[in-house]
Protein backbone atom coordinates (compact mmCIF):
# COMPACT_ATOMS: atom_id res chain seq x y z
CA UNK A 1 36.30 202.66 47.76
CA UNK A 2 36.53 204.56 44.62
CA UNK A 3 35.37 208.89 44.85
CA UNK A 4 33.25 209.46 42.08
CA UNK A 5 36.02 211.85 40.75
CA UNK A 6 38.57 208.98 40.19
CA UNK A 7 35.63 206.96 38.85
CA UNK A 8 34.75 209.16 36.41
CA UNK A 9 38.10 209.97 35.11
CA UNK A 10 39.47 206.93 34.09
CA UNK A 11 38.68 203.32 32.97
CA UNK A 12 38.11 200.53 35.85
CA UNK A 13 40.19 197.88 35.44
CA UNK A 14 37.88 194.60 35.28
CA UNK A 15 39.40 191.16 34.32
CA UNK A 16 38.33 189.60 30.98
CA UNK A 17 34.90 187.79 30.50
CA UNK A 18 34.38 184.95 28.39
CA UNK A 19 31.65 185.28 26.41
CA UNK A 20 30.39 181.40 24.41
CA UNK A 21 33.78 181.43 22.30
CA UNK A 22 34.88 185.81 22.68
CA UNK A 23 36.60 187.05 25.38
CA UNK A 24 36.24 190.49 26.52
CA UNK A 25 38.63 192.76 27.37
CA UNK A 26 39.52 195.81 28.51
CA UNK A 27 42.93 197.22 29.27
CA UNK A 28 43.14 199.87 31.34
CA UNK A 29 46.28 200.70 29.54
CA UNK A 30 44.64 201.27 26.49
CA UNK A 31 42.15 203.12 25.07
CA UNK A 32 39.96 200.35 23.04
CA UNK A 33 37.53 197.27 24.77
CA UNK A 34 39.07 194.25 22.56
CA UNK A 35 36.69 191.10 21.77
CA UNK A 36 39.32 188.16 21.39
CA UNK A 37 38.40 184.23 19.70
CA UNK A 38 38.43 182.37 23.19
CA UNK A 39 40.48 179.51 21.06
CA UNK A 40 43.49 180.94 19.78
CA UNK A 41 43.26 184.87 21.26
CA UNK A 42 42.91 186.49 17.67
CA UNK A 43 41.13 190.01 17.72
CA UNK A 44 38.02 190.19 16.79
CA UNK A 45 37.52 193.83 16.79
CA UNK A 46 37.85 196.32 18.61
CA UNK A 47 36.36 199.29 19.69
CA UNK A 48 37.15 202.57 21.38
CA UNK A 49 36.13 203.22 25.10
CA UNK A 50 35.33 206.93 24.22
CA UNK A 51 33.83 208.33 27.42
CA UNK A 52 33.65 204.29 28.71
CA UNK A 53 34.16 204.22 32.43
CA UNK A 54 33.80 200.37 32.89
CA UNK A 55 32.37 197.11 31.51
CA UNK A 56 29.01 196.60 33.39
CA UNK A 57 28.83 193.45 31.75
CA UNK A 58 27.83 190.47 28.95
CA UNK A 59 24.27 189.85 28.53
CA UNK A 60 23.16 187.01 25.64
CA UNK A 61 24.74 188.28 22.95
CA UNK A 62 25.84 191.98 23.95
CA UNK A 63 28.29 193.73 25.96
CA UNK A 64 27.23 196.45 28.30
CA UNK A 65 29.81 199.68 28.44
CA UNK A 66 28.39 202.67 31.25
CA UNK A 67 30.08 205.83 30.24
CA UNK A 68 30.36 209.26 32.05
CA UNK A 69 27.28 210.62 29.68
CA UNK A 70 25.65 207.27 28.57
CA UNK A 71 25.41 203.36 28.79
CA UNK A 72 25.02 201.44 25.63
CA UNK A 73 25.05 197.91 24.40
CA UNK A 74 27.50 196.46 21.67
CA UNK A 75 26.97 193.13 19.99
CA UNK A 76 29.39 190.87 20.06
CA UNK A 77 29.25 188.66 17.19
CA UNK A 78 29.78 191.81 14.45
CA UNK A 79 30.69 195.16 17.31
CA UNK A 80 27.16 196.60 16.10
CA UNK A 81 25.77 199.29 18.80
CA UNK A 82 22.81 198.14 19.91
CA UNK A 83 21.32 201.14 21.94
CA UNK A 84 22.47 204.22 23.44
CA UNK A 85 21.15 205.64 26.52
CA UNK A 86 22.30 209.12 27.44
CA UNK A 87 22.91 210.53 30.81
CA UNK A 88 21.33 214.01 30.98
CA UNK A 89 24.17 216.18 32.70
CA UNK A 90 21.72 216.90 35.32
CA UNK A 91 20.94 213.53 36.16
CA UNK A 92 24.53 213.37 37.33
CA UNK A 93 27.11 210.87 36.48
CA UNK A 94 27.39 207.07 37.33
CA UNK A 95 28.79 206.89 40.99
CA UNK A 96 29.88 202.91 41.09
CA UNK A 97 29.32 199.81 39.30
CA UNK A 98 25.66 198.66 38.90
CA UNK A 99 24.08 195.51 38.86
CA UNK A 100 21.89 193.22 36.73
CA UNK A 101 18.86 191.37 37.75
CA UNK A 102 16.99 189.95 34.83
CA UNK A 103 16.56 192.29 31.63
CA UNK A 104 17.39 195.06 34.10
CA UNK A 105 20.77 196.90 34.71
CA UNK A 106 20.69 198.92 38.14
CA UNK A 107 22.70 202.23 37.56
CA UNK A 108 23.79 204.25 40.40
CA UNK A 109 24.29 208.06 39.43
CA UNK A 110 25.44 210.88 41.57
CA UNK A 111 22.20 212.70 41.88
CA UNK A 112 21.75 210.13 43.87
CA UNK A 113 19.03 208.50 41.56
CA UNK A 114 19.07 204.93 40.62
CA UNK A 115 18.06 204.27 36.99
CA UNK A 116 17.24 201.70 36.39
CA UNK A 117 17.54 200.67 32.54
CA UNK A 118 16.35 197.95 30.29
CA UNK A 119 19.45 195.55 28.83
CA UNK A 120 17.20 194.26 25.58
CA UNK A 121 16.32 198.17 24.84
CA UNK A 122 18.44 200.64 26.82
CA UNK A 123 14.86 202.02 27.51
CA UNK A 124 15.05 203.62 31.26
CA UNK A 125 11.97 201.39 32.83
CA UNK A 126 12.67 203.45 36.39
CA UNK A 127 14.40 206.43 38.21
CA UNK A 128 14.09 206.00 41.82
CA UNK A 129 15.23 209.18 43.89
CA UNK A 130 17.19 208.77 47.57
CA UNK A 131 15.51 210.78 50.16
CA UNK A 132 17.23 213.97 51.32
CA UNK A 133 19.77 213.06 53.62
CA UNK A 134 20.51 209.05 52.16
CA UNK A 135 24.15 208.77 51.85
CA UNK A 136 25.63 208.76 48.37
CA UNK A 137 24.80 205.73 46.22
CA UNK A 138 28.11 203.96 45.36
CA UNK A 139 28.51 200.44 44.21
CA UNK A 140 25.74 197.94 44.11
CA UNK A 141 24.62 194.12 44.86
CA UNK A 142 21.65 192.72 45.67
CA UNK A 143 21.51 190.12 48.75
CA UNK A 144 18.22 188.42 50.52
CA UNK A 145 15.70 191.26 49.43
CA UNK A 146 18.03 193.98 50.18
CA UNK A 147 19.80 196.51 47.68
CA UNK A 148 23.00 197.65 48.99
CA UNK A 149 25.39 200.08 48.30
CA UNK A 150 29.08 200.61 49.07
CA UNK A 151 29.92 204.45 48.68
CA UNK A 152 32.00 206.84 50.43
CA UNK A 153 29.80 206.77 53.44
CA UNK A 154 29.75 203.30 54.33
CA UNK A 155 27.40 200.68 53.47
CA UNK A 156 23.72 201.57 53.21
CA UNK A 157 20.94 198.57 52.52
CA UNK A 158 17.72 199.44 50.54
CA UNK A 159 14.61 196.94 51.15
CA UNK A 160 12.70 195.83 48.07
CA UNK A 161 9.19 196.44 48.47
CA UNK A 162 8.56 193.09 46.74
CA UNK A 163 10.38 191.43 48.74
CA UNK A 164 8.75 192.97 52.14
CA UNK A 165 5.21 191.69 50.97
CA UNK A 166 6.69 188.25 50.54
CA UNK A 167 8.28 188.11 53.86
CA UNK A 168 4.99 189.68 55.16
CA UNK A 169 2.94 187.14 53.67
CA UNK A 170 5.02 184.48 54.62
CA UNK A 171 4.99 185.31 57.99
CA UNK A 172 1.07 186.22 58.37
CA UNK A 173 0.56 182.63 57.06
CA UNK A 174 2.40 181.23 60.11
CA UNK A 175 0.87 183.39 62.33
CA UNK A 176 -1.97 185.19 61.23
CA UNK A 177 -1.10 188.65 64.18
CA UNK A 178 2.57 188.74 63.57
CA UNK A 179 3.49 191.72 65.30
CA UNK A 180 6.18 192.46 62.80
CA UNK A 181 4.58 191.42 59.71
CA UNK A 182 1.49 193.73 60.95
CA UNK A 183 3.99 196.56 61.96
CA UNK A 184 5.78 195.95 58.56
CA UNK A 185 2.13 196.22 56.81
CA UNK A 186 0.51 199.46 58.40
């Protein structure tokens, strides 16, 4: 596990991601994400990681860069900045790597809010708030309905409320007095 004070303070190394024919890269030795031809390794461009913290990932035609005051999208095909999202100081600072589902990037921030942002805008669609006393959001994946997070307190797994009602409704068809699903539903 990574504390959010070695997080924050330099890049995570990730390995390269091909990208159609780019691959992207970013050292941890240097100070610039590189976009490389996948068929001979000639640079593209490249770009400074400013106050980049890690690579969140490649989405269609843009590359997705969460910083210590912002996340923002960079096209790939001619290193144009898409969007820019800024991360208020008192929202905190990301607190592990997020995770995509859809057009949505999950963000983890140590206010312990989750933001959740929009990857086609950089619009944030959704701040969800940890009740008082949740351990510390960390890193993120998703897994049968559940969110969960790997921070410095252990693992901690989030239900989806979409994904409750489904399993609710599934089971009510079965059995129309589930205790659980009725439990689950009061």
């Amino acid at each position: 596990m990574t504390p959010s004070g070695e997080l924050n303070s330099q890049w995570a190394a990730a390995a390269p991601m091909i990208v159609g024919n780019h691959v992207i890269y970013a050292p941890s030795e240097d100070q610039t994400l590189v976009c490389l031809r996948l068929n001979d390794g000639g640079l593209v461009w490249e770009v400074p990681k400013d106050d980049g913290v890690y690579v969140a990932g490649a989405f269609e035609d843009r590359v997705v860069v969460v910083g210590k005051q912002r996340i923002l999208a960079i096209r790939i095909s001619d290193v144009k900045t898409l969007w820019t999202t800024p991360i208020p100081e008192n929202d905190g600072r990301p607190s592990g790597y997020g995770v995509a589902v859809g057009d949505s990037y999950h963000l983890p921030l140590s206010s312990n809010q989750l933001w959740t942002v929009a990857l086609s805008s950089g619009k944030v669609t959704a701040r969800s708030f940890m009740p008082t006393g949740t351990p510390s959001l960390g890193n993120l994946g998703f897994y049968r309905g559940l969110l969960l997070s790997l921070g410095t307190d252990g693992l901690t797994a989030f239900e989806q409320k979409a994904a409750v009602e489904q399993e609710i409704a599934l089971r009510k068809e079965k059995d129309p007095i589930d205790s659980w699903a009725m439990q689950r539903e009061a």
